[in-house]
N, C-alpha and C. Protein backbone atom coordinates (compact mmCIF):
# COMPACT_ATOMS: atom_id res chain seq x y z
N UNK A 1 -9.07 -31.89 -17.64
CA UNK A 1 -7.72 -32.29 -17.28
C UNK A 1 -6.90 -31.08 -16.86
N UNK A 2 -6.30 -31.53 -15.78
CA UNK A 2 -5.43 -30.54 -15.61
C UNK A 2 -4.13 -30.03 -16.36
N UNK A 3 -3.69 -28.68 -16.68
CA UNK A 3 -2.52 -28.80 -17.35
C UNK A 3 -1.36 -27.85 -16.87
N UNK A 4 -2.21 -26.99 -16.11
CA UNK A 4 -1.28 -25.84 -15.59
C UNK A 4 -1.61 -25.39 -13.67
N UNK A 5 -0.61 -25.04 -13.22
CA UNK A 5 -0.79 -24.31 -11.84
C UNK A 5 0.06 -23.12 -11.57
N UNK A 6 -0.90 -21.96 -10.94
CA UNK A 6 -0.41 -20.53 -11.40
C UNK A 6 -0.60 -19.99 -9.52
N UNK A 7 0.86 -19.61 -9.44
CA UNK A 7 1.07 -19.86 -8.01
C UNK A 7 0.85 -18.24 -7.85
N UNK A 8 0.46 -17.67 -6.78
CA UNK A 8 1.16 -16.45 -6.19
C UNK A 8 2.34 -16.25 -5.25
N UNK A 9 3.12 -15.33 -5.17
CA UNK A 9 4.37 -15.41 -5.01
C UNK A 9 4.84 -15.63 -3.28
N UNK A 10 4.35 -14.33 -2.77
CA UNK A 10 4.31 -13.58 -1.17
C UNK A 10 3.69 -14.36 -0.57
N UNK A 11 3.88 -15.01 0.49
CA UNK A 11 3.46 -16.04 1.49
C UNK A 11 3.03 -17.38 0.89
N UNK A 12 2.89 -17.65 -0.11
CA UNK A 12 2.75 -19.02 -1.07
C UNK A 12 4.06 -19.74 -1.43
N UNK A 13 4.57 -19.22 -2.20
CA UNK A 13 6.61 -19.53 -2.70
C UNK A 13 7.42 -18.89 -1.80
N UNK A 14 7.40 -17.64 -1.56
CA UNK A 14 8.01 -16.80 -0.60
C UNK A 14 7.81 -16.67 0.29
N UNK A 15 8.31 -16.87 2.04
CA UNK A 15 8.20 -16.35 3.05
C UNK A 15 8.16 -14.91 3.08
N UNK A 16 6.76 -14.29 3.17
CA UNK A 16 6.65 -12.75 3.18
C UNK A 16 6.53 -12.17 4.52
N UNK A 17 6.94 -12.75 5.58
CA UNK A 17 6.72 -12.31 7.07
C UNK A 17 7.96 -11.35 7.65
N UNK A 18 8.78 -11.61 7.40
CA UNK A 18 10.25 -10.84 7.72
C UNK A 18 10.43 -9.31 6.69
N UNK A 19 9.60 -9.55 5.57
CA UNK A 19 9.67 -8.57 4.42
C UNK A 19 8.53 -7.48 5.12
N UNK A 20 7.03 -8.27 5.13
CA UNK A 20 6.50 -7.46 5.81
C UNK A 20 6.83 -6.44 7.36
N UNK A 21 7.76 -6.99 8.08
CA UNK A 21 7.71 -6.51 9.68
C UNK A 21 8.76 -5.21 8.77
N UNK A 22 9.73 -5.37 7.76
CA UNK A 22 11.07 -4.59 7.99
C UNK A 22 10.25 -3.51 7.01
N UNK A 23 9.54 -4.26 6.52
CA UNK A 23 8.09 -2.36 5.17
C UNK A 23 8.05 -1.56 6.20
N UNK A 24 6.92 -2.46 7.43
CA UNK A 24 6.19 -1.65 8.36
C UNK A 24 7.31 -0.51 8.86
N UNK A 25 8.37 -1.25 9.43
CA UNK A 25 9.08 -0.44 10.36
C UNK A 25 9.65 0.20 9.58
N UNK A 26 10.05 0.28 8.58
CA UNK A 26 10.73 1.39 7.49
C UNK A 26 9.45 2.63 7.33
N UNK A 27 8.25 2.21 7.46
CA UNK A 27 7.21 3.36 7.13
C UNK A 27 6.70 4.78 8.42
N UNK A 28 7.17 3.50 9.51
CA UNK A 28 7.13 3.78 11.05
C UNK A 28 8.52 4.60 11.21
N UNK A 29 9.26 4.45 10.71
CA UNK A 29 10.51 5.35 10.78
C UNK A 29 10.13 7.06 10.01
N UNK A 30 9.72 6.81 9.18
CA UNK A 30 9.30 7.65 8.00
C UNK A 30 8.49 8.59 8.34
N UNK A 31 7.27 7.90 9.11
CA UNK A 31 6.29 8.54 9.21
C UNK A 31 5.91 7.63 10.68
N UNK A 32 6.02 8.76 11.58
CA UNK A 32 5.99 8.36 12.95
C UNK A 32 4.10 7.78 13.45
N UNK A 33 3.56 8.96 12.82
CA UNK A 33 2.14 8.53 12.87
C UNK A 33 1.68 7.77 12.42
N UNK A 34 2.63 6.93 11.15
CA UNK A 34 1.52 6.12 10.42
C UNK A 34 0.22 5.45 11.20
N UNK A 35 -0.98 4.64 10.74
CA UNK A 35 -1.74 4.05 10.79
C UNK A 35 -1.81 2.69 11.06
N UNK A 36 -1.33 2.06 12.22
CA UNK A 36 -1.28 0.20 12.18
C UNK A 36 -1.74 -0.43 11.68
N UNK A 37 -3.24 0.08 10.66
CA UNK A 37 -3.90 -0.95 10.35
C UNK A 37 -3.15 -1.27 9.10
N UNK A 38 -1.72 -0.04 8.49
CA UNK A 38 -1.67 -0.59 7.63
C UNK A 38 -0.60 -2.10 8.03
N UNK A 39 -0.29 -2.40 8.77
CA UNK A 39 0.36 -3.58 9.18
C UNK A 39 -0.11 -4.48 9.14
N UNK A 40 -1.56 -4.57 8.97
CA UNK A 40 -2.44 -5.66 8.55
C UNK A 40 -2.95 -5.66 7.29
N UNK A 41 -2.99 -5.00 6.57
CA UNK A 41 -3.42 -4.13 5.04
C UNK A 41 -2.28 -4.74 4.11
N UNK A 42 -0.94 -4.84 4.44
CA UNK A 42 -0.24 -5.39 3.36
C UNK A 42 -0.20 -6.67 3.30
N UNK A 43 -0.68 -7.28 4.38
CA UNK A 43 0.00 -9.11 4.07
C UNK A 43 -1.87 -9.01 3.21
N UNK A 44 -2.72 -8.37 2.72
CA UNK A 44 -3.63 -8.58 1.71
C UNK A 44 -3.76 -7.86 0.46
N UNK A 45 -3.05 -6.86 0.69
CA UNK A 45 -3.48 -5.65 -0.48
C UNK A 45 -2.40 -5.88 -1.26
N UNK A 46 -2.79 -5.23 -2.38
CA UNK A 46 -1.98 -4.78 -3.54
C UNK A 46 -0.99 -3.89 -3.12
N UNK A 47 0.25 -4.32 -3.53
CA UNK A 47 1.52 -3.01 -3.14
C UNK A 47 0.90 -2.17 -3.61
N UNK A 48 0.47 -1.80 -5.18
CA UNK A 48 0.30 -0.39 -5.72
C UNK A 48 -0.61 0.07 -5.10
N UNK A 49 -1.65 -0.55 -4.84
CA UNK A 49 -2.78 0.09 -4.07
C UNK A 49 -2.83 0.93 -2.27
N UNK A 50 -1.92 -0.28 -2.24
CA UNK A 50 -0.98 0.28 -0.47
C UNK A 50 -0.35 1.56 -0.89
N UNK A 51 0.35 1.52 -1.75
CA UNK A 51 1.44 2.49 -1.99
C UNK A 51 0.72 3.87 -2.13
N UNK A 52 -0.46 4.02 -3.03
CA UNK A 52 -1.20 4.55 -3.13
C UNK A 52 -2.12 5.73 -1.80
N UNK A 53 -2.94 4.43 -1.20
CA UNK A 53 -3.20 4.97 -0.08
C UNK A 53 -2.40 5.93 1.26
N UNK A 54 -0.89 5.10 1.26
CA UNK A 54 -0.13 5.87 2.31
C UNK A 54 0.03 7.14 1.92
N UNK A 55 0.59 7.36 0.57
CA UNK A 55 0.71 8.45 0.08
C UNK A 55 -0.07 9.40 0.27
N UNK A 56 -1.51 9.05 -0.23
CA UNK A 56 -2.09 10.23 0.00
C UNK A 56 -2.50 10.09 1.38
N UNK A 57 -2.28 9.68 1.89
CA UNK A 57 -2.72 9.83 3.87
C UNK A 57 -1.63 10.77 4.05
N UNK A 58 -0.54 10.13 4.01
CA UNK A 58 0.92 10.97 4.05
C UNK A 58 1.27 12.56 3.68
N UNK A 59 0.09 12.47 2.16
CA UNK A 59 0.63 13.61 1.56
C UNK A 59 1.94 13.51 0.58
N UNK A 60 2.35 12.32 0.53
CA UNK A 60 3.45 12.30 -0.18
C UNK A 60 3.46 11.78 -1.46
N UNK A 61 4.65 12.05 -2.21
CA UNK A 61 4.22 11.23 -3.78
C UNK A 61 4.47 9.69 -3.78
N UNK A 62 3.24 8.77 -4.13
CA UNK A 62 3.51 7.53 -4.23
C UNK A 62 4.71 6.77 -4.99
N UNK A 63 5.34 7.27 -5.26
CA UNK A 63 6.49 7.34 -5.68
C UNK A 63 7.61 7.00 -4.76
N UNK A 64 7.57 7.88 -4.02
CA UNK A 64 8.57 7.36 -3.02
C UNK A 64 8.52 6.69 -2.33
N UNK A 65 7.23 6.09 -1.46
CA UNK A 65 6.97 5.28 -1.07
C UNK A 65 7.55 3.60 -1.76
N UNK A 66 7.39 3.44 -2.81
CA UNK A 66 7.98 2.61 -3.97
C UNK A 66 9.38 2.51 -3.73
N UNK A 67 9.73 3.25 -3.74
CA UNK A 67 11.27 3.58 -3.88
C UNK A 67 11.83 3.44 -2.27
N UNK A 68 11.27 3.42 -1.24
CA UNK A 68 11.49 3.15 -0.26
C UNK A 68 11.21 1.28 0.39
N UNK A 69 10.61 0.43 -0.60
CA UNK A 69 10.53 -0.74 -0.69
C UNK A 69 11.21 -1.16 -2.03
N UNK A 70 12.09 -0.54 -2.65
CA UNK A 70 12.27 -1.14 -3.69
C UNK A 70 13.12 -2.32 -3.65
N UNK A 71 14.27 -2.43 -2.38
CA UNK A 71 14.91 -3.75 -2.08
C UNK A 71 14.86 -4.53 -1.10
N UNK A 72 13.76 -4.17 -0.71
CA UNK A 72 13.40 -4.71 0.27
C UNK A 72 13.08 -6.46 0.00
N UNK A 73 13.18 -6.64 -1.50
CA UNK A 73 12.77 -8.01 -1.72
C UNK A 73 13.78 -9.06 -1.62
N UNK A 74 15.40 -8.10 -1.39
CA UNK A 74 16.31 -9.03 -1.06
C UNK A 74 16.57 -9.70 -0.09
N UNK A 75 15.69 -9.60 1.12
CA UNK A 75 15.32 -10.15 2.35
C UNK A 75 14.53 -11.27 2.26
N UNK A 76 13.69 -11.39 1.37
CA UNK A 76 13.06 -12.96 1.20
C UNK A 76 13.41 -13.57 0.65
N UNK A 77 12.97 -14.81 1.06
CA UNK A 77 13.30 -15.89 0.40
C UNK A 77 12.02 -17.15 0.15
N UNK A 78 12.83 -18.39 -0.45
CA UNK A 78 11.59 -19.18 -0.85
C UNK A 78 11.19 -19.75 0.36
N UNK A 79 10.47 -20.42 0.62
CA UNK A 79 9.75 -21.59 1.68
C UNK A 79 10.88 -23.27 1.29
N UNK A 80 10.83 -23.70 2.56
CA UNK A 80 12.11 -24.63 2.41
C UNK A 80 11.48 -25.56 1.16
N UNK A 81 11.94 -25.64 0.54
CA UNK A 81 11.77 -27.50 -0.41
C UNK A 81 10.89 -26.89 -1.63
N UNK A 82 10.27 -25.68 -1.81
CA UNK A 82 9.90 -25.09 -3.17
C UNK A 82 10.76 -25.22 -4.34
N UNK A 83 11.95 -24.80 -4.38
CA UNK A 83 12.49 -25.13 -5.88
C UNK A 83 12.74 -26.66 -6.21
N UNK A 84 12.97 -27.60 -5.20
CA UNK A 84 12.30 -29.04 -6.01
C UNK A 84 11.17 -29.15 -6.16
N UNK A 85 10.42 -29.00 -4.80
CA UNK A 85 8.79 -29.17 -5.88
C UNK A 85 8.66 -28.43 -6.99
N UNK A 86 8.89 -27.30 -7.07
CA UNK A 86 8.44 -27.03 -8.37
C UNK A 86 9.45 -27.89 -9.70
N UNK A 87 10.94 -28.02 -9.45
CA UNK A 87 11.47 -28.73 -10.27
C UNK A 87 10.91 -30.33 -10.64
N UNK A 88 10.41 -30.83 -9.85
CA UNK A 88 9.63 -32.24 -9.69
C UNK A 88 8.32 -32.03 -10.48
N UNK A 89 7.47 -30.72 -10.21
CA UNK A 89 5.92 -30.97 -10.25
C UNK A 89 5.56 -31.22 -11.91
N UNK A 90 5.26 -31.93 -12.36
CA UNK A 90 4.49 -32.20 -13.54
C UNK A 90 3.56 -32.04 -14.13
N UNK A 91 3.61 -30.16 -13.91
CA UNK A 91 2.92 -29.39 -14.78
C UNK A 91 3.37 -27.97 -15.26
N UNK A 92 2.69 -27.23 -16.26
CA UNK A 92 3.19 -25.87 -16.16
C UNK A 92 2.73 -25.09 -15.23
N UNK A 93 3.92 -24.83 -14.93
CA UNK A 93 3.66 -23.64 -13.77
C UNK A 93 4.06 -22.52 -13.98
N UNK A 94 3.41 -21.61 -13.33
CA UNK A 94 2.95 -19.97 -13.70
C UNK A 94 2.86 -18.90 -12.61
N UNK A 95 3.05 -17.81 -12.40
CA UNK A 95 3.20 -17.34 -11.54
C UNK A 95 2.26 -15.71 -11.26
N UNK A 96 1.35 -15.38 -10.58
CA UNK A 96 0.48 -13.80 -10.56
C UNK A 96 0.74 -13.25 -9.32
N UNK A 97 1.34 -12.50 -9.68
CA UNK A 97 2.18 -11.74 -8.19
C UNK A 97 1.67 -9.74 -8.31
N UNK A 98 1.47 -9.64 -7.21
CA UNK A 98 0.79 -7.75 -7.24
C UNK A 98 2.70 -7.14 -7.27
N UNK A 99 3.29 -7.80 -6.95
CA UNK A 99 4.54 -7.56 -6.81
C UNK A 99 5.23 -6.48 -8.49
N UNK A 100 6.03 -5.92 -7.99
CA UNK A 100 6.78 -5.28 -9.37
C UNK A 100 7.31 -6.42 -10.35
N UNK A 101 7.26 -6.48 -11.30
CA UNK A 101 8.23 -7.20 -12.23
C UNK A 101 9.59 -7.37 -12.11
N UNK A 102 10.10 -6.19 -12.17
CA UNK A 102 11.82 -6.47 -12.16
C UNK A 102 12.46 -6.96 -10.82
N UNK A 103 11.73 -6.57 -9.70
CA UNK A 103 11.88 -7.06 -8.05
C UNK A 103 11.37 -9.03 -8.55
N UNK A 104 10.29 -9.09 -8.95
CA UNK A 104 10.34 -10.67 -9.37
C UNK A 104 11.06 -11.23 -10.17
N UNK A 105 11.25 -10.74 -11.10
CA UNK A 105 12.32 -11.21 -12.07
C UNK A 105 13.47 -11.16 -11.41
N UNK A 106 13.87 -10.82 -10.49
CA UNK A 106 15.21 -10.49 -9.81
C UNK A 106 15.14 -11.58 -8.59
N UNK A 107 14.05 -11.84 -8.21
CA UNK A 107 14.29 -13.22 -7.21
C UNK A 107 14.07 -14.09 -7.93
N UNK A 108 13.47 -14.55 -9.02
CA UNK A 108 13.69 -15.39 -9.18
C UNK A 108 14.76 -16.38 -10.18
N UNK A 109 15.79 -14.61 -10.75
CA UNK A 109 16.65 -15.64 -11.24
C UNK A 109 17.76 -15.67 -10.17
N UNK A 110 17.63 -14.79 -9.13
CA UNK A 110 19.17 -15.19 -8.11
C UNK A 110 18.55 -16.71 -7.46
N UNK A 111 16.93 -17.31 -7.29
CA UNK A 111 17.09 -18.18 -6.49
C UNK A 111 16.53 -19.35 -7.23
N UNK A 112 17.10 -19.23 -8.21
CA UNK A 112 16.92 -20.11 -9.86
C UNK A 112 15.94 -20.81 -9.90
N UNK A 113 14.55 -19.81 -9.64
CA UNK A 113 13.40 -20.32 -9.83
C UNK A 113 12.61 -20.16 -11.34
N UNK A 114 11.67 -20.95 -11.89
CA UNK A 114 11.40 -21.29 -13.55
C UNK A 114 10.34 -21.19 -14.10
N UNK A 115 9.76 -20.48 -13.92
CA UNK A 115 8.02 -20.68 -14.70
C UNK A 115 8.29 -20.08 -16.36
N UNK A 116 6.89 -20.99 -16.88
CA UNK A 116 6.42 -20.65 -17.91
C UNK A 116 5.49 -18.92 -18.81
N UNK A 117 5.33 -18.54 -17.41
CA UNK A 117 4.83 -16.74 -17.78
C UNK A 117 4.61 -16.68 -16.10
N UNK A 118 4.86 -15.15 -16.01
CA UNK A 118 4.56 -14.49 -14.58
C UNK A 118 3.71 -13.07 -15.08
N UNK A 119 2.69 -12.73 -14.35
CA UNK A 119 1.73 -11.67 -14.62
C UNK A 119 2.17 -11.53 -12.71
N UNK A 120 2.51 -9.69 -13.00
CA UNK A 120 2.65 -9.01 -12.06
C UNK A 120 1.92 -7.85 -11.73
N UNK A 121 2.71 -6.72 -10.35
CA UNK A 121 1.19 -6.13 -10.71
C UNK A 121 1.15 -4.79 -11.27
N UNK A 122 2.90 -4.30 -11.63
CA UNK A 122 2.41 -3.32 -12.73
C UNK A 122 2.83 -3.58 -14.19
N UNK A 123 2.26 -4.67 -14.68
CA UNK A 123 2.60 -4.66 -16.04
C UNK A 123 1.68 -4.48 -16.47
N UNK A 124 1.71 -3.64 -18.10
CA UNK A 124 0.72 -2.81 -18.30
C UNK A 124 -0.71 -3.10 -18.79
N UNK A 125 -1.76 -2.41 -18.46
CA UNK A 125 -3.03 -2.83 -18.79
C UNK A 125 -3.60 -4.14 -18.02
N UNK A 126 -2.67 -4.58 -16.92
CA UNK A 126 -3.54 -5.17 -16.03
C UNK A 126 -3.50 -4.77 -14.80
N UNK A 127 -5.14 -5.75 -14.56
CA UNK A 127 -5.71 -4.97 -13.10
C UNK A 127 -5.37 -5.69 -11.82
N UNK A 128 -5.70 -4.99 -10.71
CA UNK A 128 -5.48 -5.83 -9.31
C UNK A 128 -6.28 -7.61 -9.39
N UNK A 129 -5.62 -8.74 -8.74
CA UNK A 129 -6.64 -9.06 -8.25
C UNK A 129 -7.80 -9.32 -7.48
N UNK A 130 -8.87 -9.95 -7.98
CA UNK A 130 -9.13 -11.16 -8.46
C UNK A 130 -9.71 -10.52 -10.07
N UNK A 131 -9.29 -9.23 -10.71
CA UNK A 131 -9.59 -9.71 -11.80
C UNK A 131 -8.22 -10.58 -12.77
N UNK A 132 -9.10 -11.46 -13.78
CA UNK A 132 -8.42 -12.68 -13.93
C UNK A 132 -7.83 -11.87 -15.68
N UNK A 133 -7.47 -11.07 -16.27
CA UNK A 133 -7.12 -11.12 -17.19
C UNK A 133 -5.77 -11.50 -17.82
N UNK A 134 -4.69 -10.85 -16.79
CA UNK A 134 -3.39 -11.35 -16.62
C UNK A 134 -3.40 -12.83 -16.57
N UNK A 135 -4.02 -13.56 -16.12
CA UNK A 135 -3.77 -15.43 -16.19
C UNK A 135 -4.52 -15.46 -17.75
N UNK A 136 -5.54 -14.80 -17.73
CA UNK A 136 -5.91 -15.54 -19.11
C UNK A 136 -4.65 -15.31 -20.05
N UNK A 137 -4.80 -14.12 -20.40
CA UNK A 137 -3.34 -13.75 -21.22
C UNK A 137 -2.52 -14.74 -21.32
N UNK A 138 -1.71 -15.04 -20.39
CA UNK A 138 -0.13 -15.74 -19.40
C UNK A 138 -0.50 -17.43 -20.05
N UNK A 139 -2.18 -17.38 -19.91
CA UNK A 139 -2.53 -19.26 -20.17
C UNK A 139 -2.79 -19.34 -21.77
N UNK A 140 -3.13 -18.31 -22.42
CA UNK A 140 -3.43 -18.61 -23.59
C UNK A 140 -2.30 -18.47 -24.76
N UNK A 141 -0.84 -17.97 -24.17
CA UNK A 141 -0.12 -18.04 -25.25
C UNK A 141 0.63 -19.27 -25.15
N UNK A 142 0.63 -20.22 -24.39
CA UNK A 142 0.60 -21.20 -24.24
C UNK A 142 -0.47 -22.59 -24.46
N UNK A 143 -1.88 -22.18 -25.38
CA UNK A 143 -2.61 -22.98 -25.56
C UNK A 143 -3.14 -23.25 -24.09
N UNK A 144 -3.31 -22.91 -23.23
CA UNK A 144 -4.06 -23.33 -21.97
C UNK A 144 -4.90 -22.86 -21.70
N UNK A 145 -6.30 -23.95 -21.63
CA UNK A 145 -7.81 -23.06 -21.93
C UNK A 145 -7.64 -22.59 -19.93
N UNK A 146 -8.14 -21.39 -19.47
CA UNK A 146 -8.91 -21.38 -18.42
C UNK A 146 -9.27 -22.67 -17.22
N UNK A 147 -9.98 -23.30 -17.92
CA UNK A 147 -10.43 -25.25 -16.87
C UNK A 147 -9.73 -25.83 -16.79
N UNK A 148 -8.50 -25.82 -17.58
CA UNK A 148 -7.21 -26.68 -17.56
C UNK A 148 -6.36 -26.14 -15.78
N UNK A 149 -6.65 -24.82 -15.59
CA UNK A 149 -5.77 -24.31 -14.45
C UNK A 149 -5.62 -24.34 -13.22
N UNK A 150 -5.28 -24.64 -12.33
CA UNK A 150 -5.52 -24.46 -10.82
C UNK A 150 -4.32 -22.94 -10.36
N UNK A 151 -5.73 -22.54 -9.17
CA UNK A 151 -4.43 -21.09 -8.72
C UNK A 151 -4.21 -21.86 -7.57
N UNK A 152 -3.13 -21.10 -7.05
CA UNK A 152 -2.31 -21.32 -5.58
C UNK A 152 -1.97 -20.26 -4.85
N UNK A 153 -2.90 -20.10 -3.93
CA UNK A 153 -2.46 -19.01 -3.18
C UNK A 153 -2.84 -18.54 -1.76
N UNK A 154 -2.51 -17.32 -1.15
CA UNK A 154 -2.53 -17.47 0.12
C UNK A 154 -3.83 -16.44 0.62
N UNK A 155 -4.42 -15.39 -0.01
CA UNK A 155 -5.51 -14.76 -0.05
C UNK A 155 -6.67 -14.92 -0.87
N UNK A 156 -7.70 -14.07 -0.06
CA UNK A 156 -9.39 -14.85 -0.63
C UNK A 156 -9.14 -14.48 -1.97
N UNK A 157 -8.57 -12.68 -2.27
CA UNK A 157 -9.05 -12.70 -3.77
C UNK A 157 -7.89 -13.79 -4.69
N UNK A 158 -6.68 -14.07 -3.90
CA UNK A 158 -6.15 -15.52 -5.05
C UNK A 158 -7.22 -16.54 -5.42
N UNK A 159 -7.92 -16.92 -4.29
CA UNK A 159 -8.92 -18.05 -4.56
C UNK A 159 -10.04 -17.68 -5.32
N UNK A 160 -11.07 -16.38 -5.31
CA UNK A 160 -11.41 -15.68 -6.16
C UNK A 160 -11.19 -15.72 -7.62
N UNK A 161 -10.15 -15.74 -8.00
CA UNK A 161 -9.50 -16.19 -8.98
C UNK A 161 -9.86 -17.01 -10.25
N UNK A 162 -10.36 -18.26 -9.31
CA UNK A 162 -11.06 -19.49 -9.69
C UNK A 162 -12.36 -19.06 -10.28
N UNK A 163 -13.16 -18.26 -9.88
CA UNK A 163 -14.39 -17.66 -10.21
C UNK A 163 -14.18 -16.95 -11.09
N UNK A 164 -13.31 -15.99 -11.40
CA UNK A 164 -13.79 -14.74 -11.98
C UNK A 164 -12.93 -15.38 -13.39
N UNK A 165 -11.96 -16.14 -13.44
CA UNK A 165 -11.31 -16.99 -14.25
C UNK A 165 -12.00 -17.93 -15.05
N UNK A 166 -12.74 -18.84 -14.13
CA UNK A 166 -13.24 -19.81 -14.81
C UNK A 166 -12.10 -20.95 -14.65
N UNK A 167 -11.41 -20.53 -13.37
CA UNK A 167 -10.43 -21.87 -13.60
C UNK A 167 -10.75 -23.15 -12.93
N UNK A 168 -10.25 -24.20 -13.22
CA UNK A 168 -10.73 -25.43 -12.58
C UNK A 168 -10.72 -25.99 -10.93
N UNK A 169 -9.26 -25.45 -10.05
CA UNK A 169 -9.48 -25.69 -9.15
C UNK A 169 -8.58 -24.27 -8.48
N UNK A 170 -8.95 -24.21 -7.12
CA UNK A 170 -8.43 -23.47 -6.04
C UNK A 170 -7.98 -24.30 -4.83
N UNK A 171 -6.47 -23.61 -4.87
CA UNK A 171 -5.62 -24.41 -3.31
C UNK A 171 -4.95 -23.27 -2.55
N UNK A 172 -5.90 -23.30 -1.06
CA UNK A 172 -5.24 -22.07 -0.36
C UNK A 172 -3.96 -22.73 0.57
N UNK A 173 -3.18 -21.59 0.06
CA UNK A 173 -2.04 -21.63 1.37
C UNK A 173 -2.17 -20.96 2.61
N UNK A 174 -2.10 -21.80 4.15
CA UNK A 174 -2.42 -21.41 5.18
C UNK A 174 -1.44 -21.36 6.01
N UNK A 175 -0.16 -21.02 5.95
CA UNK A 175 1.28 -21.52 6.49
C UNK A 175 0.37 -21.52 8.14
N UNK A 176 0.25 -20.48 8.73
CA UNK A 176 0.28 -20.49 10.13
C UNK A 176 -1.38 -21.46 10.50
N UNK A 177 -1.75 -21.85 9.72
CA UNK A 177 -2.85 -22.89 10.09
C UNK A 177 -3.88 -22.51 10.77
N UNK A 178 -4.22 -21.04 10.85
CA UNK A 178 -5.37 -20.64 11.31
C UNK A 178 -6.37 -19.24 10.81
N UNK A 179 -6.29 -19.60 9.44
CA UNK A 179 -6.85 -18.47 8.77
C UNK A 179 -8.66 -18.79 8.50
N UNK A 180 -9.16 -17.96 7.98
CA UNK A 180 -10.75 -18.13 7.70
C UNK A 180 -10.34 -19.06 5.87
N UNK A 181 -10.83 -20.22 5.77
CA UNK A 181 -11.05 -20.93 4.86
C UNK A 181 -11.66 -19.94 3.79
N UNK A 182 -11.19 -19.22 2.62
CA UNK A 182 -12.25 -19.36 1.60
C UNK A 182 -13.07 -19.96 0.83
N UNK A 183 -14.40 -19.73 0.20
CA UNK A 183 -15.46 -20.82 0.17
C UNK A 183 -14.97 -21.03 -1.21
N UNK A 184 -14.10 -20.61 -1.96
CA UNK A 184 -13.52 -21.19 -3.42
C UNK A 184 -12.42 -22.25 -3.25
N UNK A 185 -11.80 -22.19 -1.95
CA UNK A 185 -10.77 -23.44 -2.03
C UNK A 185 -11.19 -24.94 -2.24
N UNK A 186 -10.39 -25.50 -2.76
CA UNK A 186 -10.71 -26.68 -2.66
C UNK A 186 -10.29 -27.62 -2.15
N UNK A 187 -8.65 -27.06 -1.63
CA UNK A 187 -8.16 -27.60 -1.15
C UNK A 187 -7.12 -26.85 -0.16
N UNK A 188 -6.49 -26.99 1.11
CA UNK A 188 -6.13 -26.55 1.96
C UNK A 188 -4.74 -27.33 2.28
N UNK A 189 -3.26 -26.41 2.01
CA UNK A 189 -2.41 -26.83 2.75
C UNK A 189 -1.32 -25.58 3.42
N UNK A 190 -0.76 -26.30 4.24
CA UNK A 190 0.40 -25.35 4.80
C UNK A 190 1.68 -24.86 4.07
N UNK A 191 2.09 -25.55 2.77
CA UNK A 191 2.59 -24.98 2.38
C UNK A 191 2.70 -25.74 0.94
N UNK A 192 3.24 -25.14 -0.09
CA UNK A 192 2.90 -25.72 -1.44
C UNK A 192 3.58 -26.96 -1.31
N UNK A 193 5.02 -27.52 -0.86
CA UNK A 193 5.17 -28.76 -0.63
C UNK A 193 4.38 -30.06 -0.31
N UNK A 194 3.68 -29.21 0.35
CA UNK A 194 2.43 -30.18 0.37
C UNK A 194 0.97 -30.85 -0.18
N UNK A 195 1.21 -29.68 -1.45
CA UNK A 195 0.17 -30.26 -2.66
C UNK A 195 0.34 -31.54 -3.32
N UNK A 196 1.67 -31.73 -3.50
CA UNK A 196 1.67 -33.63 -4.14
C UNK A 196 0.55 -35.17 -3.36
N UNK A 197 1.27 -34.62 -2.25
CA UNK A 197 0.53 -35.64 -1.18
C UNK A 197 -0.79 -35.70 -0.99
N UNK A 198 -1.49 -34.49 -0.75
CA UNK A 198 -2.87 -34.47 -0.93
C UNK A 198 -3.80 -34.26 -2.37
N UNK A 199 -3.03 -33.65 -3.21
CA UNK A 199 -3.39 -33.93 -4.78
C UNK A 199 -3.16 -35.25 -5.15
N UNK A 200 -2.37 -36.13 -4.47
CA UNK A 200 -2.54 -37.68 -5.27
C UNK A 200 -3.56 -38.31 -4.68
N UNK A 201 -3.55 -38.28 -2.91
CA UNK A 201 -4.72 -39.02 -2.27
C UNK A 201 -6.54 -38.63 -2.82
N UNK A 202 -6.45 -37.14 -3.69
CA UNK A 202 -7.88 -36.56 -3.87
C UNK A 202 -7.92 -37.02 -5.76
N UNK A 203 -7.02 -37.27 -6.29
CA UNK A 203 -6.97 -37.73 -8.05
C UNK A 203 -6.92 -38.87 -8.50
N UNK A 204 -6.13 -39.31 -7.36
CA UNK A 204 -5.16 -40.59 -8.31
C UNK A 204 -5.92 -41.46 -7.31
């Protein structure tokens, strides 16, 4: 039985497309040479791990790099009709974001969004994903075994997830409708609004 769904944040709940173009060009300002590929590197990677890499390409302390995205999160926002679905959906919901903590905690109480635990990606002693320890954690102080869970999200290692977790189901988000399917999804929509409709026609 199902009991819980543990969303990721950036292109799943959040429109991360406007956040991403204004990183790039803030890094492109910075650093005239940067590398384009990293323009494709963040809508998948781990901030810390991005952050990481530029730096030392750069030469600079990853640090600042950080500090040069640090508000950048006030530019996004949710995907239209997310805070009723989630106010509607009739389950616990949960949230695993590579994102900073206090930048999440900070959108989501200006855009009075509600979960039951959020695992981010520098809180301490956990790892990037798809390792799954942060959800176990997040599900078990809540009594929620692992099989009870479905993830939601918009990259392979979110769906990954499902595997290395042991969780019950995987639902990829594909907003622009033409991505490579991962072979853990189970289910495919354009945007989380649209899990009711096709979760009732595939359960109920």
């Amino acid at each position: 039985m199902l009991r819980a769904f543990i969303f990721d944040k950036d292109a799943t709940l959040y429109n991360a497309k406007q956040m991403e173009i204004v990183w790039f060009n803030v890094m492109k300002r910075i650093f005239p040479n940067i590398n384009h590929s990293y323009k494709k590197r963040v809508k998948w990677e781990n901030w810390h791990v991005l952050d990481k890499s530029i730096a030392q390409d750069m030469a600079v302390s990853s640090e600042l790099i950080r500090k040069q995205r640090e508000h950048i999160w006030k530019i996004q926002t949710p995907f239209p009709g997310v805070k009723n679905f989630l106010d509607d959906w009739p389950y616990a919901n949960f949230v695993c974001t590579a994102d900073d903590r206090l930048a999440t905690v900070q959108q989501f109480e200006r855009d009075n969004l509600s979960f039951k635990g959020i695992c981010c990606g520098d809180d301490e002693n956990i790892k990037n994903k798809p390792d799954p320890t942060g959800i176990i954690q997040m599900l078990d102080e809540f009594n929620i075994r692992p099989n009870e869970a479905c993830i939601v999200g918009d990259s392979e290692c979110d769906m990954q997830l499902k595997t290395s977790g042991k969780l019950q189901m995987a639902i990829f988000v594909d907003v622009e409708g033409n991505r490579p399917i991962p072979k853990e999804a189970d289910l495919v929509v354009r945007c989380v609004t649209d899990i009711p409709s096709l979760f009732k026609k595939r359960f109920i």
